[in-house]
N, C-alpha and C. Protein backbone atom coordinates (compact mmCIF):
# COMPACT_ATOMS: atom_id res chain seq x y z
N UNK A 1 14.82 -3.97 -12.86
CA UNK A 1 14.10 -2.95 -12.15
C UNK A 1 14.36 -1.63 -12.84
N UNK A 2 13.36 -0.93 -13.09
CA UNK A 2 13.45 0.39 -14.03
C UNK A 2 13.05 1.45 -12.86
N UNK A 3 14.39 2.49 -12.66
CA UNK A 3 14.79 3.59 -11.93
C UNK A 3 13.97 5.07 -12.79
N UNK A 4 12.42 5.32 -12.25
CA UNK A 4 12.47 6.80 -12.30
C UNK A 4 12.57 7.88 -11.33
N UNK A 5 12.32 8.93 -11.86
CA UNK A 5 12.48 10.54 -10.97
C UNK A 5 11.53 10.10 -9.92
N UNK A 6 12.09 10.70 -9.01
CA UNK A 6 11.56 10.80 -7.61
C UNK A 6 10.12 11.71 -7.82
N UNK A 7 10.06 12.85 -8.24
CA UNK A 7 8.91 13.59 -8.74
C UNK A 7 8.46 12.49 -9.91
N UNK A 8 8.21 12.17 -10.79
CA UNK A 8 7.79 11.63 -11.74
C UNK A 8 6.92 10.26 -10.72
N UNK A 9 7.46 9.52 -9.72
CA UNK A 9 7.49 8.36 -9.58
C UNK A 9 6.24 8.49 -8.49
N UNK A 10 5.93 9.66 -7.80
CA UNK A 10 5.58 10.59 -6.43
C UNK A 10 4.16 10.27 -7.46
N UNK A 11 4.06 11.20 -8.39
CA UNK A 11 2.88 11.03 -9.63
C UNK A 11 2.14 10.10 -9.90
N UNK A 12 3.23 9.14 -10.13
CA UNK A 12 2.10 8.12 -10.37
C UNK A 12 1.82 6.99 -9.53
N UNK A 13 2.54 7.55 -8.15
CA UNK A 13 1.95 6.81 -7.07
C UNK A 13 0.73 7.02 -6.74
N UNK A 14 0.25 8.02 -6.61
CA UNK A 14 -0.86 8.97 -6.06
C UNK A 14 -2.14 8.29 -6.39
N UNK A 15 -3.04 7.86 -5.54
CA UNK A 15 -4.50 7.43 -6.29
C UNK A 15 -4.39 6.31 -5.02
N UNK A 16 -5.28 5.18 -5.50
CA UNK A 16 -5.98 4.13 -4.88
C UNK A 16 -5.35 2.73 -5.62
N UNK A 17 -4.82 1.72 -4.60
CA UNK A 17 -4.44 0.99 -4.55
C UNK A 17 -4.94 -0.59 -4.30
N UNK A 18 -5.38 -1.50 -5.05
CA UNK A 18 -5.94 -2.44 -4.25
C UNK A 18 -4.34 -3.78 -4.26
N UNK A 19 -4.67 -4.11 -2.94
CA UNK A 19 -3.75 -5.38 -2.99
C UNK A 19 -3.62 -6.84 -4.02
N UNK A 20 -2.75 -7.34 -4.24
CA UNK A 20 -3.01 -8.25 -5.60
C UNK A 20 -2.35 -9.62 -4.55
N UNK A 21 -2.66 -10.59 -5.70
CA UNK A 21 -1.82 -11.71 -4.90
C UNK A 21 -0.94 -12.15 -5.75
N UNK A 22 0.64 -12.90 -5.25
CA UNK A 22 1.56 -13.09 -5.88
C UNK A 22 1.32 -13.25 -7.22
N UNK A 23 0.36 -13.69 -8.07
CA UNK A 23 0.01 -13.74 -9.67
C UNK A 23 -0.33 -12.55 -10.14
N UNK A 24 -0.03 -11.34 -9.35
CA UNK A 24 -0.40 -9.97 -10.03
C UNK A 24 -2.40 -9.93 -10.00
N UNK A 25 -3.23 -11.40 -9.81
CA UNK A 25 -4.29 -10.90 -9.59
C UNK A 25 -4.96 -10.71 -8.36
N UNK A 26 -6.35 -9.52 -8.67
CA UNK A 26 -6.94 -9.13 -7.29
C UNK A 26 -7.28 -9.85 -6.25
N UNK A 27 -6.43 -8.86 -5.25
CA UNK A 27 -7.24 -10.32 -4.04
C UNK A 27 -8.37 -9.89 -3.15
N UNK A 28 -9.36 -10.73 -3.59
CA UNK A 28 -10.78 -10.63 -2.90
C UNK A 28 -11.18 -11.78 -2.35
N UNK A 29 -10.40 -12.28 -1.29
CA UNK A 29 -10.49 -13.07 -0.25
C UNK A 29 -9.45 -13.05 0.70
N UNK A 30 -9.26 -11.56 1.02
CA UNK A 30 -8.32 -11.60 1.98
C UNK A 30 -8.44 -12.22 3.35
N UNK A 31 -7.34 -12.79 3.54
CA UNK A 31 -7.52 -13.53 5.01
C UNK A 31 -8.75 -14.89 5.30
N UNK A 32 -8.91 -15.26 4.11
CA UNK A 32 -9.94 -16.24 3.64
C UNK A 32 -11.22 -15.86 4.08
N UNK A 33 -11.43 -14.27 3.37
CA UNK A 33 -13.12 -14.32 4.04
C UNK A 33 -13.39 -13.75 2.72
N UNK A 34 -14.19 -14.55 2.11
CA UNK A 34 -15.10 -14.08 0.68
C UNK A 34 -15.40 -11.95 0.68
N UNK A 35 -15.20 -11.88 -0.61
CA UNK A 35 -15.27 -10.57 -0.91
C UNK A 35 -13.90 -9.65 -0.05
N UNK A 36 -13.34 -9.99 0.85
CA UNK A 36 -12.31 -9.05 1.68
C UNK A 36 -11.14 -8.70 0.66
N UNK A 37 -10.49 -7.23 0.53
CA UNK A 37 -9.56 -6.91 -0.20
C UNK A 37 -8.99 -5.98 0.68
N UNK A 38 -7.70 -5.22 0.57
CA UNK A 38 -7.54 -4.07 1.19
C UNK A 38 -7.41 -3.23 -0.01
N UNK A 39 -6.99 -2.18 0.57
CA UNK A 39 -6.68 -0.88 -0.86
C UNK A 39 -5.52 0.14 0.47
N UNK A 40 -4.94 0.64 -0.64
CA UNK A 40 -3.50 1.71 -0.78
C UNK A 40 -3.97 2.79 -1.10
N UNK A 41 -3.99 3.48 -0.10
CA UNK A 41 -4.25 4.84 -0.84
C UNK A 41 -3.32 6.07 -0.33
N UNK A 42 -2.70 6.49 -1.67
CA UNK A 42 -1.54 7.24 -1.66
C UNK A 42 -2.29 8.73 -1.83
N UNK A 43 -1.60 9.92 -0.70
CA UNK A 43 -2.20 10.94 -1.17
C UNK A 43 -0.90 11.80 -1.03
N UNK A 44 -0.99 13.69 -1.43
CA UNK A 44 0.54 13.80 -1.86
C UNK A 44 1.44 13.82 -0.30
N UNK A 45 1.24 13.79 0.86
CA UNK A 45 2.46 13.71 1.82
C UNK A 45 1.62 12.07 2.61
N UNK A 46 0.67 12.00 2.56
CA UNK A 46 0.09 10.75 3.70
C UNK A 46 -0.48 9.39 2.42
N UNK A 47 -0.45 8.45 3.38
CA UNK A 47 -1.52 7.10 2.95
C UNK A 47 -2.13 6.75 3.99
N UNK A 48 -2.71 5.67 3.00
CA UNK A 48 -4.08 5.23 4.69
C UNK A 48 -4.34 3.54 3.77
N UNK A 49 -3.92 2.64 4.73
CA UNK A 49 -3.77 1.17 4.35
C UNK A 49 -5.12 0.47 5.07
N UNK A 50 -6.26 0.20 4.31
CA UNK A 50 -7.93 -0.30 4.57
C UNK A 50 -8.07 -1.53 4.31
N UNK A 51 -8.53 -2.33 5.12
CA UNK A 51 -9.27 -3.57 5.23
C UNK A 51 -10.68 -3.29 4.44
N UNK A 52 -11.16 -3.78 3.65
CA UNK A 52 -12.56 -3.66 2.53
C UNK A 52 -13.66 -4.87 2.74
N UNK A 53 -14.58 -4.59 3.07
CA UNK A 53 -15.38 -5.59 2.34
C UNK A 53 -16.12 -5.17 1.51
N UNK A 54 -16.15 -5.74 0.59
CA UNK A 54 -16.32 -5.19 -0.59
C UNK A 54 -18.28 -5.69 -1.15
N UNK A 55 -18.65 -6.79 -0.37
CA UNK A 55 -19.78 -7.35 -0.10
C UNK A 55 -20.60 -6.18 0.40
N UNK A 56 -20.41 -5.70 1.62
CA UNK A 56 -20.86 -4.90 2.62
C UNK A 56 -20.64 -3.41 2.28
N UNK A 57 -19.61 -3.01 1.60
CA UNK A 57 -19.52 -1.84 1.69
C UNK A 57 -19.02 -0.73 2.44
N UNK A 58 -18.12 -1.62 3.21
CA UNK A 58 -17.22 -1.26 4.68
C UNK A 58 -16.03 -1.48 4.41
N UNK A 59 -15.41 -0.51 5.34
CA UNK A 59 -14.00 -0.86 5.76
C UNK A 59 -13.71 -0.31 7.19
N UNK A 60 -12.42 -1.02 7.71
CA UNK A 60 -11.34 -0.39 8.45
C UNK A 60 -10.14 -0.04 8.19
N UNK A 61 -9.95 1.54 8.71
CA UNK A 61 -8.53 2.14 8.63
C UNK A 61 -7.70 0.83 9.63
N UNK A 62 -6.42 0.10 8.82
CA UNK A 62 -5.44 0.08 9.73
C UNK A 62 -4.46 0.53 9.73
N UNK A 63 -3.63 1.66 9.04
CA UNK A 63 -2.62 2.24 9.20
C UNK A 63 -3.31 3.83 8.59
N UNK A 64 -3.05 4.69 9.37
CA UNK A 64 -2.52 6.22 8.71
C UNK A 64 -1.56 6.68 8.53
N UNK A 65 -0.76 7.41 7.79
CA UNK A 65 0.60 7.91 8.06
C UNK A 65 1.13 9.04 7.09
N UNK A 66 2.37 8.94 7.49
CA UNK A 66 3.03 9.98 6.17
C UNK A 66 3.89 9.10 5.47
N UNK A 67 4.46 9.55 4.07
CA UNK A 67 5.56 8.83 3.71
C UNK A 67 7.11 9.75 2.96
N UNK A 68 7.92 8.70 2.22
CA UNK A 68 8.80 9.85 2.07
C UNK A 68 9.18 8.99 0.67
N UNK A 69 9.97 9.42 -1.10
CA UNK A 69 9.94 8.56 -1.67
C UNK A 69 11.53 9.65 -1.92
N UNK A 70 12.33 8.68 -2.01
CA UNK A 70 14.09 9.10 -2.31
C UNK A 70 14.52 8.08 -3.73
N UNK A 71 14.66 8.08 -4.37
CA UNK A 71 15.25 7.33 -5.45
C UNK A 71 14.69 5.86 -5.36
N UNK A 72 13.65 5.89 -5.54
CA UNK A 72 12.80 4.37 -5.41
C UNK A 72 12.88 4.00 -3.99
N UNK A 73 12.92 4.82 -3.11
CA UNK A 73 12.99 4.43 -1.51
C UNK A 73 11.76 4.70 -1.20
N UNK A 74 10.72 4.31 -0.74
CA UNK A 74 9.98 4.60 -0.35
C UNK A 74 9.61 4.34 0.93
N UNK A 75 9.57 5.33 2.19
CA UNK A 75 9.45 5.43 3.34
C UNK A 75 8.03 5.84 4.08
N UNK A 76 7.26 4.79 4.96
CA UNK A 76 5.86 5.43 5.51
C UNK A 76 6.30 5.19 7.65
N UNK A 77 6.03 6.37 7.83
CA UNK A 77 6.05 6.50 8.92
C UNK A 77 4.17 6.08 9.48
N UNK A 78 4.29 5.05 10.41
CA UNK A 78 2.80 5.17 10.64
C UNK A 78 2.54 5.56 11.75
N UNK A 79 1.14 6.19 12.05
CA UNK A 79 1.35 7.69 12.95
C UNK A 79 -0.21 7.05 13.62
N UNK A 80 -1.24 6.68 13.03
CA UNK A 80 -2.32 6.13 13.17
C UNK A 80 -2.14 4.51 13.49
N UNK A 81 -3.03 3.66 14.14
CA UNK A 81 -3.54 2.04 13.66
C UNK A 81 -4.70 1.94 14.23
N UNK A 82 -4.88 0.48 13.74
CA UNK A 82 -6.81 0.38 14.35
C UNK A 82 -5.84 -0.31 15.71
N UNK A 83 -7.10 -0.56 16.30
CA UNK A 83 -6.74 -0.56 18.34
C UNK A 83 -5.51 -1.89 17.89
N UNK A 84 -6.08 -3.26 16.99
CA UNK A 84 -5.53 -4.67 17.07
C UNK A 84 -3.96 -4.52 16.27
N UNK A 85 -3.57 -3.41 16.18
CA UNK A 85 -2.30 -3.22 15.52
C UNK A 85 -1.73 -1.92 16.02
N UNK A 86 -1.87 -1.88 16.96
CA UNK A 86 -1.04 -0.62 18.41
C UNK A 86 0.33 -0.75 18.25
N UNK A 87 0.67 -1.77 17.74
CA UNK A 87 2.62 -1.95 17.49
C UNK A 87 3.13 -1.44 16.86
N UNK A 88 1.78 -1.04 15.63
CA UNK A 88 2.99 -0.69 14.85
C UNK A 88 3.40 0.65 14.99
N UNK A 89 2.26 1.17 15.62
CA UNK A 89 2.43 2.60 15.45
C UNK A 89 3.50 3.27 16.34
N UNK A 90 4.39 4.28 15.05
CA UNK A 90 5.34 4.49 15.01
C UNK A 90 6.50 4.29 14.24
N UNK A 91 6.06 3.43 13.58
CA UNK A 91 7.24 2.06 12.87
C UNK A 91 7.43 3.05 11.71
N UNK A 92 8.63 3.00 11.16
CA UNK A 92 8.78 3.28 9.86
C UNK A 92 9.32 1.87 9.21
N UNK A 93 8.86 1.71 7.89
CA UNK A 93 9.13 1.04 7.42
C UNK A 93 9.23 1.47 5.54
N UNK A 94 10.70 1.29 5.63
CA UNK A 94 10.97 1.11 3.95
C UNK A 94 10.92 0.08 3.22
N UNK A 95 10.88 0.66 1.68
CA UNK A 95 10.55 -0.11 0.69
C UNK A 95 10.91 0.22 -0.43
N UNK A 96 11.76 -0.78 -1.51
CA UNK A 96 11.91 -0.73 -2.69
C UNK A 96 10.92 -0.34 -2.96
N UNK A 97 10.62 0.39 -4.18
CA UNK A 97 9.50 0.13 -4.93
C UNK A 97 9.74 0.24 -6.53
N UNK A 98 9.15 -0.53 -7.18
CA UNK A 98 9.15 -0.40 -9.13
C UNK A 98 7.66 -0.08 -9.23
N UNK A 99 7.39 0.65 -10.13
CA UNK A 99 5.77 0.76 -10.67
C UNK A 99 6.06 0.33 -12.33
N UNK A 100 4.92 -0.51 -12.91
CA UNK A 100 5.41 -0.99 -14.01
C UNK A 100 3.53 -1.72 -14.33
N UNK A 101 3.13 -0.71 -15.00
CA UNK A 101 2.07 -1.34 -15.79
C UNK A 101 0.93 -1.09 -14.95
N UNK A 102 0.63 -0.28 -14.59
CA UNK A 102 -0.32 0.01 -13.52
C UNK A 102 -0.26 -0.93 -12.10
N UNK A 103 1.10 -0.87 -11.94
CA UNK A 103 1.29 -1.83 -10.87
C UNK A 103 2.18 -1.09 -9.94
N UNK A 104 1.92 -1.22 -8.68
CA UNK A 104 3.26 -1.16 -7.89
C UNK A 104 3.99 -2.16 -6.92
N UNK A 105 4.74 -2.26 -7.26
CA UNK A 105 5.77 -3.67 -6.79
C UNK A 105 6.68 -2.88 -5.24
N UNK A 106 5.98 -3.31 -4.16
CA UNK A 106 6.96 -3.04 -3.18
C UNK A 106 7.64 -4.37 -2.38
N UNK A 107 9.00 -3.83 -2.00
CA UNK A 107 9.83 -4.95 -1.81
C UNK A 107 10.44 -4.51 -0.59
N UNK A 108 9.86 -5.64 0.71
CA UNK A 108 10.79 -4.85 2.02
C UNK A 108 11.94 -4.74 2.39
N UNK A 109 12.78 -3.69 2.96
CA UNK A 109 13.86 -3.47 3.18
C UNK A 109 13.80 -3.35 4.36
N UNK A 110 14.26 -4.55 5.10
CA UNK A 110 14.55 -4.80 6.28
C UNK A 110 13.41 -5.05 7.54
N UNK A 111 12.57 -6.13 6.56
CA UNK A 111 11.15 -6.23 6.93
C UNK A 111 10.95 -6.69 5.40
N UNK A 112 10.36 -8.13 6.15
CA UNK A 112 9.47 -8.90 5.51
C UNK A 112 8.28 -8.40 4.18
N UNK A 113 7.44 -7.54 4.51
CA UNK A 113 6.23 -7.24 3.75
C UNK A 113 6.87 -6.69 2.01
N UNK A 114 6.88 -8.22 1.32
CA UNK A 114 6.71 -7.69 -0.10
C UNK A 114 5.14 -7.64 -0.66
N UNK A 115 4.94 -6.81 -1.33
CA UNK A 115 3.67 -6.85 -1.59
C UNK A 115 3.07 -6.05 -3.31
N UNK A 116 2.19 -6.48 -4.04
CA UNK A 116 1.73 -6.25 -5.07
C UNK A 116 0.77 -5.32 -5.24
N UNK A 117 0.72 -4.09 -5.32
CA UNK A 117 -0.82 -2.98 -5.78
C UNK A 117 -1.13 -2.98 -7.24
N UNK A 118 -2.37 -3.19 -7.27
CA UNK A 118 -2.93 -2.53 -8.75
C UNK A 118 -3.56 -1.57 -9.14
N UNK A 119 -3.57 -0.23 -9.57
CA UNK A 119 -4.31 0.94 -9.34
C UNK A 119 -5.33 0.34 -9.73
N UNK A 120 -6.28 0.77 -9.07
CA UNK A 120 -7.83 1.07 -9.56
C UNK A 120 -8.14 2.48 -9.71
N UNK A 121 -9.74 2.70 -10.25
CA UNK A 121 -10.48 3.40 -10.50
C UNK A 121 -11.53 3.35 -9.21
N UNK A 122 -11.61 4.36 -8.50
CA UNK A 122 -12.95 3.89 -7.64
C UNK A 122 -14.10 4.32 -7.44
């Protein structure tokens, strides 16, 4: 795992995120429905975690929030959810994170959700 600056790391978080599946490739069948992906989108104090269809041209917000990044810690407080995920809101939840190749590798800390982003262009 390769350790950068907290500012440096803040940088090249920033942008649009789509979810990958454990092989590092895109996943466009999320939840087994043809064309479905989500996307990450990091902005400089908040993100906002979207359900896509990518067929249609739609999405749903299910998380809004803020986050916090400490020496590869990366912390999102979620402040928003869509109605079918009312639990979480509130939750903070941390995360390792490595970025490595236009990738970001988050790894849960104390909570389940490891998960794969690939920047896109959108």
């Amino acid at each position: 795992m390769s350790f950068t600056k907290p500012i440096e790391t803040k940088k090249q978080m920033i942008g649009t995120w789509q979810i990958c599946r454990s092989d590092s490739s895109l996943e466009t069948k999320l939840g087994g429905k043809e064309g479905a992906t989500r996307y990450f989108i990091i902005g400089q104090k908040t993100f906002v975690i979207a359900d896509v269809d990518l067929n249609e041209n739609t999405f749903v917000a299910d998380f809004i929030g803020s986050y916090s990044l400490d020496n590869n810690i990366y912390k999102e407080q979620i402040k928003y959810t869509h109605p079918s995920l009312k639990s979480f809101k509130g939750n903070v939840l941390k995360f390792q994170i490595n970025l490595k190749n236009g990738y970001l590798i988050k790894k849960g800390i104390d909570n389940s959700y490891n998960e794969i982003w690939k920047y896109i262009e959108l």
